[in-house]
Every structure is written in structure tokens, then in C-alpha cells.
C-alpha atoms as a PDB file:
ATOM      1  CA  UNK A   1     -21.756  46.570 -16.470  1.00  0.00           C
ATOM      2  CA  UNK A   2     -22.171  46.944 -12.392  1.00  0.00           C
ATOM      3  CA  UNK A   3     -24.568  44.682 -10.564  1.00  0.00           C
ATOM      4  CA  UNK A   4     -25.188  44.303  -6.912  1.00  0.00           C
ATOM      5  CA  UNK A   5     -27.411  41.764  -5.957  1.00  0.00           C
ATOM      6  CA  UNK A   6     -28.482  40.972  -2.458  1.00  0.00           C
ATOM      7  CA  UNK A   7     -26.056  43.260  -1.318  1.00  0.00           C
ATOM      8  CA  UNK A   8     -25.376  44.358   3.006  1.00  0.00           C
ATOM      9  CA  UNK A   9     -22.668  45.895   4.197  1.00  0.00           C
ATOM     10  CA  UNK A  10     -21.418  46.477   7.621  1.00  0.00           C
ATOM     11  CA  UNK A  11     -19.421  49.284   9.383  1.00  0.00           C
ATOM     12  CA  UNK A  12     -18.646  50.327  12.750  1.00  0.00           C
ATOM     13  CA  UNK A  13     -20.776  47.324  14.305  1.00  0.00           C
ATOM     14  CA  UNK A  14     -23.235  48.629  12.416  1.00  0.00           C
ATOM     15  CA  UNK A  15     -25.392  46.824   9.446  1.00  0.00           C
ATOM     16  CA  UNK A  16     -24.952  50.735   6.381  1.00  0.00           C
ATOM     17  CA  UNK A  17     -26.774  48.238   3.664  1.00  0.00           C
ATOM     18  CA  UNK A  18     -29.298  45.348   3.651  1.00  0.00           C
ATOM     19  CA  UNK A  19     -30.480  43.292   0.987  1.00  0.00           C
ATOM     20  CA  UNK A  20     -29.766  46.384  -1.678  1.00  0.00           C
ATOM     21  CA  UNK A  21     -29.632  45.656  -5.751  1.00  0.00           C
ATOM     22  CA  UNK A  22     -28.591  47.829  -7.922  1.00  0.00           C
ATOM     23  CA  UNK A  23     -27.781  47.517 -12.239  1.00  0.00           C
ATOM     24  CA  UNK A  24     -26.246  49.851 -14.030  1.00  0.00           C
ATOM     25  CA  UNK A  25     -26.435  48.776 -17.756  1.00  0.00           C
ATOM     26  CA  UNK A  26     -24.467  50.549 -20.731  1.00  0.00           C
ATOM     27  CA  UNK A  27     -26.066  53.781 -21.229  1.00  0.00           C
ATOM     28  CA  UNK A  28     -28.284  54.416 -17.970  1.00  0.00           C
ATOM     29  CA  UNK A  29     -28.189  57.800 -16.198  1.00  0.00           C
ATOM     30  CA  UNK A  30     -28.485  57.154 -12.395  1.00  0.00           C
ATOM     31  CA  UNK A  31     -28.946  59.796  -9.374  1.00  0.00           C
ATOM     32  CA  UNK A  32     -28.403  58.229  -6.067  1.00  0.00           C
ATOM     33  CA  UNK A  33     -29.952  60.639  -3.013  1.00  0.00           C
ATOM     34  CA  UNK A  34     -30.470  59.981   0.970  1.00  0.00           C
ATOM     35  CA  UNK A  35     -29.435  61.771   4.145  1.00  0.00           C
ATOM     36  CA  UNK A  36     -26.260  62.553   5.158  1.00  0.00           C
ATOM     37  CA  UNK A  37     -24.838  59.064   6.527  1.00  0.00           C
ATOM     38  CA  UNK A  38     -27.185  57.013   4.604  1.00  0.00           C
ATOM     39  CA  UNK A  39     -24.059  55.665   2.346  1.00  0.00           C
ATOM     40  CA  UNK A  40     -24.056  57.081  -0.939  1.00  0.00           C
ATOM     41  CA  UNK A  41     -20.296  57.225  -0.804  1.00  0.00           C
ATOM     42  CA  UNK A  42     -19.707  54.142   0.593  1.00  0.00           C
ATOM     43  CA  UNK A  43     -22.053  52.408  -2.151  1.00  0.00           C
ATOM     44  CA  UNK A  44     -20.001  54.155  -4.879  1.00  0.00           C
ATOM     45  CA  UNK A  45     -17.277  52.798  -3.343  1.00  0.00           C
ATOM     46  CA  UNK A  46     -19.003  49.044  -3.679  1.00  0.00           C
ATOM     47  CA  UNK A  47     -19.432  49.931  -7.383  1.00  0.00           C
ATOM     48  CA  UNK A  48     -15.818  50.590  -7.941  1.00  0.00           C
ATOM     49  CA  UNK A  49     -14.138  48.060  -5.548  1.00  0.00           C
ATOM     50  CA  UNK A  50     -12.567  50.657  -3.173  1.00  0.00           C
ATOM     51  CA  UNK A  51     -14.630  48.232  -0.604  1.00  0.00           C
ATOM     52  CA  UNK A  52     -16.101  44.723  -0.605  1.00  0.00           C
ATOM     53  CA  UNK A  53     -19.944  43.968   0.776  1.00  0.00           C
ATOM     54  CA  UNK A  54     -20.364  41.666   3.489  1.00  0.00           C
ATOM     55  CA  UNK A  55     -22.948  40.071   2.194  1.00  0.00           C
ATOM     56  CA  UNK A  56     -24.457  39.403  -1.455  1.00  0.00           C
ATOM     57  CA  UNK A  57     -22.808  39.566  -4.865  1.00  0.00           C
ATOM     58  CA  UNK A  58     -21.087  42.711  -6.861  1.00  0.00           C
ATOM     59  CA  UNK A  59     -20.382  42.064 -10.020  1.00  0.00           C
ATOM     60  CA  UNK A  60     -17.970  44.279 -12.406  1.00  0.00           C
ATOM     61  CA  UNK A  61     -17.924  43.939 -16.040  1.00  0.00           C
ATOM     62  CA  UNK A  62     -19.240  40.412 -15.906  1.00  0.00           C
ATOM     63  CA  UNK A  63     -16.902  39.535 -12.879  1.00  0.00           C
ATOM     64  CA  UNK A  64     -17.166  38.587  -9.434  1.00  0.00           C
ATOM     65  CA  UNK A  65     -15.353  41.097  -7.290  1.00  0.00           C
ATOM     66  CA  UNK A  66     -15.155  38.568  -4.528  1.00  0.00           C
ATOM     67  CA  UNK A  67     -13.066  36.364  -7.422  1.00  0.00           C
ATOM     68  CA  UNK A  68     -10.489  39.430  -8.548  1.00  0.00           C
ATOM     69  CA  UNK A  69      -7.251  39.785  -8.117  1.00  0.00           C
ATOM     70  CA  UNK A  70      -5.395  43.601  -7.306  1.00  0.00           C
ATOM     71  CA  UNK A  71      -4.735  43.177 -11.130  1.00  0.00           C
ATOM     72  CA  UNK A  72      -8.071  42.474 -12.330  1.00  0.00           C
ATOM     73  CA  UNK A  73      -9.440  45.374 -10.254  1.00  0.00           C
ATOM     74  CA  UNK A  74      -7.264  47.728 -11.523  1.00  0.00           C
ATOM     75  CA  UNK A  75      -7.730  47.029 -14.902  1.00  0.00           C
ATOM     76  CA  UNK A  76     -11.465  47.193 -13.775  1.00  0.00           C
ATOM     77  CA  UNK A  77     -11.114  50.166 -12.558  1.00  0.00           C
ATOM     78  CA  UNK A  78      -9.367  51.819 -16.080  1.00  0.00           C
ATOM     79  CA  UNK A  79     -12.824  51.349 -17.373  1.00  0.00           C
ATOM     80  CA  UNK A  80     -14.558  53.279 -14.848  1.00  0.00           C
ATOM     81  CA  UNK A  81     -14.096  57.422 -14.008  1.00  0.00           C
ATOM     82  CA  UNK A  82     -14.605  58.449 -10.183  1.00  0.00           C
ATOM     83  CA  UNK A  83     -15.363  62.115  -9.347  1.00  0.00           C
ATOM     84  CA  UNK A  84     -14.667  62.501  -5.567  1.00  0.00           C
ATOM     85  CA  UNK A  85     -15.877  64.704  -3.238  1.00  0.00           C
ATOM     86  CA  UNK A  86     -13.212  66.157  -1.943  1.00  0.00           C
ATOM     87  CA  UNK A  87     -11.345  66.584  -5.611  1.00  0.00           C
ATOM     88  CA  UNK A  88      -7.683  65.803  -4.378  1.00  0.00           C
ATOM     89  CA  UNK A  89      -4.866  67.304  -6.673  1.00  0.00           C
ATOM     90  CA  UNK A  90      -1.223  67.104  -6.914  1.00  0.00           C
ATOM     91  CA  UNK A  91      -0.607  70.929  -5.646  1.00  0.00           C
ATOM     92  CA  UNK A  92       3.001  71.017  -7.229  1.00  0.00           C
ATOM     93  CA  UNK A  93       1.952  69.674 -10.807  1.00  0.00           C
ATOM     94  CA  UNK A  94      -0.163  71.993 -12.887  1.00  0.00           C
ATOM     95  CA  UNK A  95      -3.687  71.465 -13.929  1.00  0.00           C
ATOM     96  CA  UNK A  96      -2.655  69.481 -17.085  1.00  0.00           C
ATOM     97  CA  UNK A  97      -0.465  67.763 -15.413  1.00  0.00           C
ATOM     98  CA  UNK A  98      -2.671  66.558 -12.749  1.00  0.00           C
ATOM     99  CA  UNK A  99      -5.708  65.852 -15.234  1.00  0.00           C
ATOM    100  CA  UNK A 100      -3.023  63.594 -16.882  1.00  0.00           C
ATOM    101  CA  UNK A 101      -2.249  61.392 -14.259  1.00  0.00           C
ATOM    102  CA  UNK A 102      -4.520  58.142 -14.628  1.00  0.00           C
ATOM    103  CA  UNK A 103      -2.688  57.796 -18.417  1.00  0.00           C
ATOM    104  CA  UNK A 104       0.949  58.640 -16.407  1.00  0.00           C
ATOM    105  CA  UNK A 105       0.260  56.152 -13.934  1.00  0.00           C
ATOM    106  CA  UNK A 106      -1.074  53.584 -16.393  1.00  0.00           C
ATOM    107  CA  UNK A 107       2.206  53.810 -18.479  1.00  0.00           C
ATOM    108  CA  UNK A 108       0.627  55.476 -21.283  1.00  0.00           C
ATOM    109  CA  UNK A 109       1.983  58.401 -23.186  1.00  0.00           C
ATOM    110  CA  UNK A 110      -1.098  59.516 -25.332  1.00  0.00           C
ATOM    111  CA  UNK A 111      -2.374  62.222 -24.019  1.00  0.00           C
ATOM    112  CA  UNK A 112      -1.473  65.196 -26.422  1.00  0.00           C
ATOM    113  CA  UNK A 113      -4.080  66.426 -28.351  1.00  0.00           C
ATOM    114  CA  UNK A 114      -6.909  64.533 -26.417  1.00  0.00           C
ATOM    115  CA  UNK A 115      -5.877  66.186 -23.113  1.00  0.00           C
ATOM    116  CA  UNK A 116      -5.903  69.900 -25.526  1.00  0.00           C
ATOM    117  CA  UNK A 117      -9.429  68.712 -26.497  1.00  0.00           C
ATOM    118  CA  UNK A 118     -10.618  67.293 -23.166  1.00  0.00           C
ATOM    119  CA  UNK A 119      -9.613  70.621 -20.819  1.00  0.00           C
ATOM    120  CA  UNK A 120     -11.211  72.787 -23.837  1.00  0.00           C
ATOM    121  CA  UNK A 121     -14.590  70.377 -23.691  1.00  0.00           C
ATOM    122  CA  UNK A 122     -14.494  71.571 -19.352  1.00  0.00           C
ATOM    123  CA  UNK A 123     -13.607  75.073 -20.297  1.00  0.00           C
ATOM    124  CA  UNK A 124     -10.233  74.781 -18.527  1.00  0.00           C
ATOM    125  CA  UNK A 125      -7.800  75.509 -21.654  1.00  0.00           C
ATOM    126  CA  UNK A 126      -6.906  79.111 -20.357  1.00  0.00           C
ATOM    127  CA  UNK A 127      -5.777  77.248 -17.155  1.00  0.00           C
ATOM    128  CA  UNK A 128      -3.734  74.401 -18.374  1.00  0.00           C
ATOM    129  CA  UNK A 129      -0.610  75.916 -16.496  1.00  0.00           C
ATOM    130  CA  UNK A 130      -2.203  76.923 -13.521  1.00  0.00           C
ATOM    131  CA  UNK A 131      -1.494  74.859 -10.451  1.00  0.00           C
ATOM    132  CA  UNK A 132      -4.354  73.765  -8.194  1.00  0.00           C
ATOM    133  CA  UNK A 133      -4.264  76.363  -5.276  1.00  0.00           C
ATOM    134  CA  UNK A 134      -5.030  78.639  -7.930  1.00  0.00           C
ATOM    135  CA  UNK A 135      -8.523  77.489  -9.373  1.00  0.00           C
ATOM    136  CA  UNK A 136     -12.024  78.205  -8.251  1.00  0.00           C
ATOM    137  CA  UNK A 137     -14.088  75.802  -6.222  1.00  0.00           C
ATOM    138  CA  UNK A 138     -15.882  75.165 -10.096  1.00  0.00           C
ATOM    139  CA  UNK A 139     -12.680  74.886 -12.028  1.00  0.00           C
ATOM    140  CA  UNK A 140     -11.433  72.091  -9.450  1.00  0.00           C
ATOM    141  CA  UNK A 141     -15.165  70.301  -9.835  1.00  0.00           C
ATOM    142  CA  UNK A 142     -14.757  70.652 -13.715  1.00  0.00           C
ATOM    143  CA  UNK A 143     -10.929  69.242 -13.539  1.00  0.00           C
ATOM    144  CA  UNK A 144     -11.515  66.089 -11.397  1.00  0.00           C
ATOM    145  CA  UNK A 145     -14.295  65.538 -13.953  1.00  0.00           C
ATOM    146  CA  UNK A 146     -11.769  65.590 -16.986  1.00  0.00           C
ATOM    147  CA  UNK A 147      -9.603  63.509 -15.065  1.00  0.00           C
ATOM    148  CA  UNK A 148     -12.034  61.312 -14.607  1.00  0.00           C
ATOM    149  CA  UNK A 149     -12.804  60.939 -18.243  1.00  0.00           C
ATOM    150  CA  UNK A 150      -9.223  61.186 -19.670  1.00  0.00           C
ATOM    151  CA  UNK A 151      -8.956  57.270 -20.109  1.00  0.00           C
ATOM    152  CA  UNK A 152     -12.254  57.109 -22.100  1.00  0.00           C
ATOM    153  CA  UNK A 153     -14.382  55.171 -19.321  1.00  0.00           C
ATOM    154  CA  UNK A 154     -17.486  53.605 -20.026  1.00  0.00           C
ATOM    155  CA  UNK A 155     -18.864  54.181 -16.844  1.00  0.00           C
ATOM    156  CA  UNK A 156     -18.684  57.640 -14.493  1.00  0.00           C
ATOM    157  CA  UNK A 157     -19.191  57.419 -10.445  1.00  0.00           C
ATOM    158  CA  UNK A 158     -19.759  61.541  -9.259  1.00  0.00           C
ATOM    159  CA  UNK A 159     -19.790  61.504  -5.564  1.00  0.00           C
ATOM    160  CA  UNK A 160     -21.761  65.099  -5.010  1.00  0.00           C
ATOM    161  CA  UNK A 161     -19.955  66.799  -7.658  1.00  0.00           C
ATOM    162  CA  UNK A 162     -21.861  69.824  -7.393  1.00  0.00           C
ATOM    163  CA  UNK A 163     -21.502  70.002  -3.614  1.00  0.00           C
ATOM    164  CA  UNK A 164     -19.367  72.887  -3.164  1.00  0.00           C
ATOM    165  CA  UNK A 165     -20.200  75.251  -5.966  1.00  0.00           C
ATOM    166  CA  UNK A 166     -22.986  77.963  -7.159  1.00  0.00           C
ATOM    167  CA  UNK A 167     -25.665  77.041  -8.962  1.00  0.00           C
ATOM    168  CA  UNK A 168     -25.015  78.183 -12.604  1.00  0.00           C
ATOM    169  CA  UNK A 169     -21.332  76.352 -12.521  1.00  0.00           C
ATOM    170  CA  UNK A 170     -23.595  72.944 -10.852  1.00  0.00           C
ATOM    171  CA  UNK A 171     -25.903  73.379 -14.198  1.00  0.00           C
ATOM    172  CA  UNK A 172     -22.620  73.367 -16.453  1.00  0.00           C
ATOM    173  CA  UNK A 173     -21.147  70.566 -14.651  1.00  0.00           C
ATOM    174  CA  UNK A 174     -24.620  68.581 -15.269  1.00  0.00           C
ATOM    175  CA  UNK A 175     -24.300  69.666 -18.804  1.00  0.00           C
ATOM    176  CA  UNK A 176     -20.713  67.656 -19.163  1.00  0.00           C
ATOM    177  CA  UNK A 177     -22.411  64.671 -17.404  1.00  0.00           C
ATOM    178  CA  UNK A 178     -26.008  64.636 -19.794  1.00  0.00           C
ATOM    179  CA  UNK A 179     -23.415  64.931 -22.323  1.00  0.00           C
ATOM    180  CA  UNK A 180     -21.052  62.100 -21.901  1.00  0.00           C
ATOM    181  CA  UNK A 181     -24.478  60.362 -21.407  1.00  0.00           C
ATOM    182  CA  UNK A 182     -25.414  60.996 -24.782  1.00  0.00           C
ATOM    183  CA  UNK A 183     -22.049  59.554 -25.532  1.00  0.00           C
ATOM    184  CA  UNK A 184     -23.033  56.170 -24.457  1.00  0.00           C
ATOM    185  CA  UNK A 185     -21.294  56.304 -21.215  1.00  0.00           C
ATOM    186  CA  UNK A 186     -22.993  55.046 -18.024  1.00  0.00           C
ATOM    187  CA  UNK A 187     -23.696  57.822 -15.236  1.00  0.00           C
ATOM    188  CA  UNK A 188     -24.259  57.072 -11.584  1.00  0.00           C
ATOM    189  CA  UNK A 189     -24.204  60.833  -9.392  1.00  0.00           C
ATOM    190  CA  UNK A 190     -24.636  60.589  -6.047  1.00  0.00           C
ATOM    191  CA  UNK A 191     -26.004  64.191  -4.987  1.00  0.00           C
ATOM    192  CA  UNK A 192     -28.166  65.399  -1.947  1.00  0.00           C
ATOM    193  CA  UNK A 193     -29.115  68.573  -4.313  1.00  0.00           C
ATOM    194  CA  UNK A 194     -33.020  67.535  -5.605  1.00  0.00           C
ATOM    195  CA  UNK A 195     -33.056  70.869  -7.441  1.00  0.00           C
ATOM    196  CA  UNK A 196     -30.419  69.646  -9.584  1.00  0.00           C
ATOM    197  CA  UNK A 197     -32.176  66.670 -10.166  1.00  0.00           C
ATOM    198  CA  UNK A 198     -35.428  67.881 -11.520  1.00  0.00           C
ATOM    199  CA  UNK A 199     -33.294  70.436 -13.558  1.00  0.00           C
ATOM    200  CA  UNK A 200     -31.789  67.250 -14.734  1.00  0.00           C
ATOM    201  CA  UNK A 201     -35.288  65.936 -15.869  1.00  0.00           C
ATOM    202  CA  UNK A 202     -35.784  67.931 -18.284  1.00  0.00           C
ATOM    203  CA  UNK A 203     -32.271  67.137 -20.074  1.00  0.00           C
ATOM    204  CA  UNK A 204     -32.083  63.499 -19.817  1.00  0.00           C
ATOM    205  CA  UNK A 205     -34.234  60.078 -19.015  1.00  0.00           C
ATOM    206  CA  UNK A 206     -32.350  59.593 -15.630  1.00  0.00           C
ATOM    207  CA  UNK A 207     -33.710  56.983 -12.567  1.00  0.00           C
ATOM    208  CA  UNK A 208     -33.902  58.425  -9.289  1.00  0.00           C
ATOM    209  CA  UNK A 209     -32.733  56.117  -6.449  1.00  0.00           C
ATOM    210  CA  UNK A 210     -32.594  56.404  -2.636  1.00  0.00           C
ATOM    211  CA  UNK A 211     -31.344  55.177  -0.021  1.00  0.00           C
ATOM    212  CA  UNK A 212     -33.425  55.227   2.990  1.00  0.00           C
ATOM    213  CA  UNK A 213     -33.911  52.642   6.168  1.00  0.00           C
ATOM    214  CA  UNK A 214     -30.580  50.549   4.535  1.00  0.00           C
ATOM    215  CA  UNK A 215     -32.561  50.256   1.157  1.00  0.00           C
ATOM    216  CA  UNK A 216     -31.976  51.284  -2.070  1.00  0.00           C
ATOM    217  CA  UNK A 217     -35.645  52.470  -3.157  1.00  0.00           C
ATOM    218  CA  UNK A 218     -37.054  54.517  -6.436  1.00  0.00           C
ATOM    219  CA  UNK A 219     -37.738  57.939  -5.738  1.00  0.00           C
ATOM    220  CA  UNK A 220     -41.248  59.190  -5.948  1.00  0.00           C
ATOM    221  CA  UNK A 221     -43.161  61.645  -8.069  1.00  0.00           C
ATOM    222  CA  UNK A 222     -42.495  64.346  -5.233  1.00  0.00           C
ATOM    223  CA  UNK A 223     -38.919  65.450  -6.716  1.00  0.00           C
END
């Protein structure tokens, strides 16, 4: 579904990525960890064509990014849901509204009962009408998450999703992602947190990758 083969990139003058491969096939539950700076975002970003490598090959549902037109990545990009960091909102448009807009922008008016069911499967139904500026750092984490998942990807990108929130709302927002695992849908989180990885152990079969000295290497036994 996403490959990256033989894959640098360069910023600042600087080589972030050398020689790094990644796969993530249908179904696969991914956590991506390193120190700050290392590039987790910036490889999400590679996985999703926000950003092209330098070097080496990244391949999208069977296509060369290299190859695709604004068109093609777009319609690439319907297929896969993005959780950023920093959970940007419309702060005029209510919750709904704002967990709405990948179908409004697409042109699509079928949101209805699905978006009912999706902000009840977050927990956000009591909040439909609230707008942004009004939710907790958990119900904006939970929200982006829903928006993420309100075109029915098949693949979901969650740049440190848990970065800014308490522990027992980080363990429900891993509970949404081992589920939509279990749903068939491929998970890639990037997260510094290691406790929420080995609590993650325990729910799901997940590979543990990091990126150290511009590799992307499998985590050891020690988290």
C-alpha cells in the first residue's frame, strides 16, 4: 500500500534520511519512535506526499509518487487519514462541521448518519455543536481522529496523537486506533511515548520501528 525503498532525504543542507525502507501492507500496525528531530514527521509526510525524497523510490498504492500528478495525489490521498500534531480546526464551524470537511471539500454530501455514528464511535456526540475553542486537549485528539477516518481510509498516519493529553484519554485514543486495526485498516503512529507502546503490546501484533543515525531500524526487546 506504501513502500519506500532506498529512500534519503535532505533538509537544511542537511542529509534527515539515508538509505531508509519502509512497507506498510494492508492490515499492519506500525509505531514509528526516535528523538526529537530524528524525522518522524517529516517521514509521515514522505508516506502521504506532503514531501518528495531526494533520493530512492516511494511508492503509493502501486504508484510512483515521482510519476503523479496534483490529481493523482489527491485522490491518493482520499485513501489515506492523517492525524496531525498540532490538530488544526476551523474555530468558526462547529465540531461536526469541522469533522465533515474532507467529504465537503471532496464534493460529497454523505455524511448524515455516518458522521452521527462516527462522533458517537470517539465519544464526541454530546459535542457535535460545540465549536473548537471549547473542547478539551482529548476531545480535539479524538476529533482530528474522526476526521481523519470520515472518508473510510484504508490507511491512518497519527503524528504523536497522544502528545498533549493524560494518560487514561492516550489509552482510549489507542483503543480507536487497535480498533480500526481490527477493521483491516493500516496503522502507522509516530509517538515518542514507549509506555504507550508496550501498553499497546498487549492489544495488538504491532512492529516497532526507529529512527536513529538517519535509519529506520526495528526496535529491540528493551521497550
Amino acid at each position: 500500500m506504501i513502500e519506500l525503498q532506498n529512500v534519503a532525504y535532505s533538509y537544511g543542507g542537511g542529509e534527515l534520511f539515508s538509505d531508509l525502507s519502509l512497507s506498510l501492507p494492508p492490515g499492519s500496525f506500525h509505531f514509528l519512535t526516535g528523538p526529537s528531530g530524528a524525522g518522524k514527521t517529516t517521514l509521515l509526510k514522505l508516506c502521504y506526499a506532503e514531501l518528495k525524497p531526494t533520493a530512492g523510490r516511494v511508492e503509493i498504492f502501486g504508484e510512483d509518487v515521482r510519476g503523479m500528478s496534483r490529481d493523482r495525489v489527491a485522490l491518493a490521498r482520499r485513501r489515506i487519514g492523517v492525524v496531525h500534531q498540532d490538530c488544526q480546526f476551523l474555530d468558526h464551524l462547529p465540531l461536526a462541521e469541522n469533522v465533515a470537511l474532507p467529504l465537503t471539500v471532496s464534493g460529497r454530501s454523505d455524511a448524515g448518519t455516518d458522521l452521527e455514528d462516527l462522533l458517537a464511535w470517539v465519544g464526541l456526540s454530546r459535542q457535535a455543536n460545540q465549536l473548537p475553542p471549547e473542547l478539551s486537549g482529548g476531545e480535539r485528539q479524538r476529533a482530528a481522529l474522526a476526521r481523519a477516518v470520515i472518508s473510510s481510509p484504508e490507511i491512518v498516519l497519527a503524528d504523536e496523537p497522544t502528545g498533549n493529553i493524560d494518560w487514561d484519554m492516550s489509552q482510549r485514543l489507542l483503543a480507536l486506533l487497535v480498533e480500526l486495526n481490527r477493521m483491516g485498516k493500516s496503522v502507522l503512529v509516530a509517538t515518542h511515548d514507549l509506555q504507550l507502546i508496550r501498553a499497546a503490546k498487549a492489544q495488538v501484533q504491532a512492529r516497532v520501528l526507529r529512527l536513529k543515525g538517519r535509519q529506520l531500524v526495528t526496535a529491540g526487546a528493551d521497550l
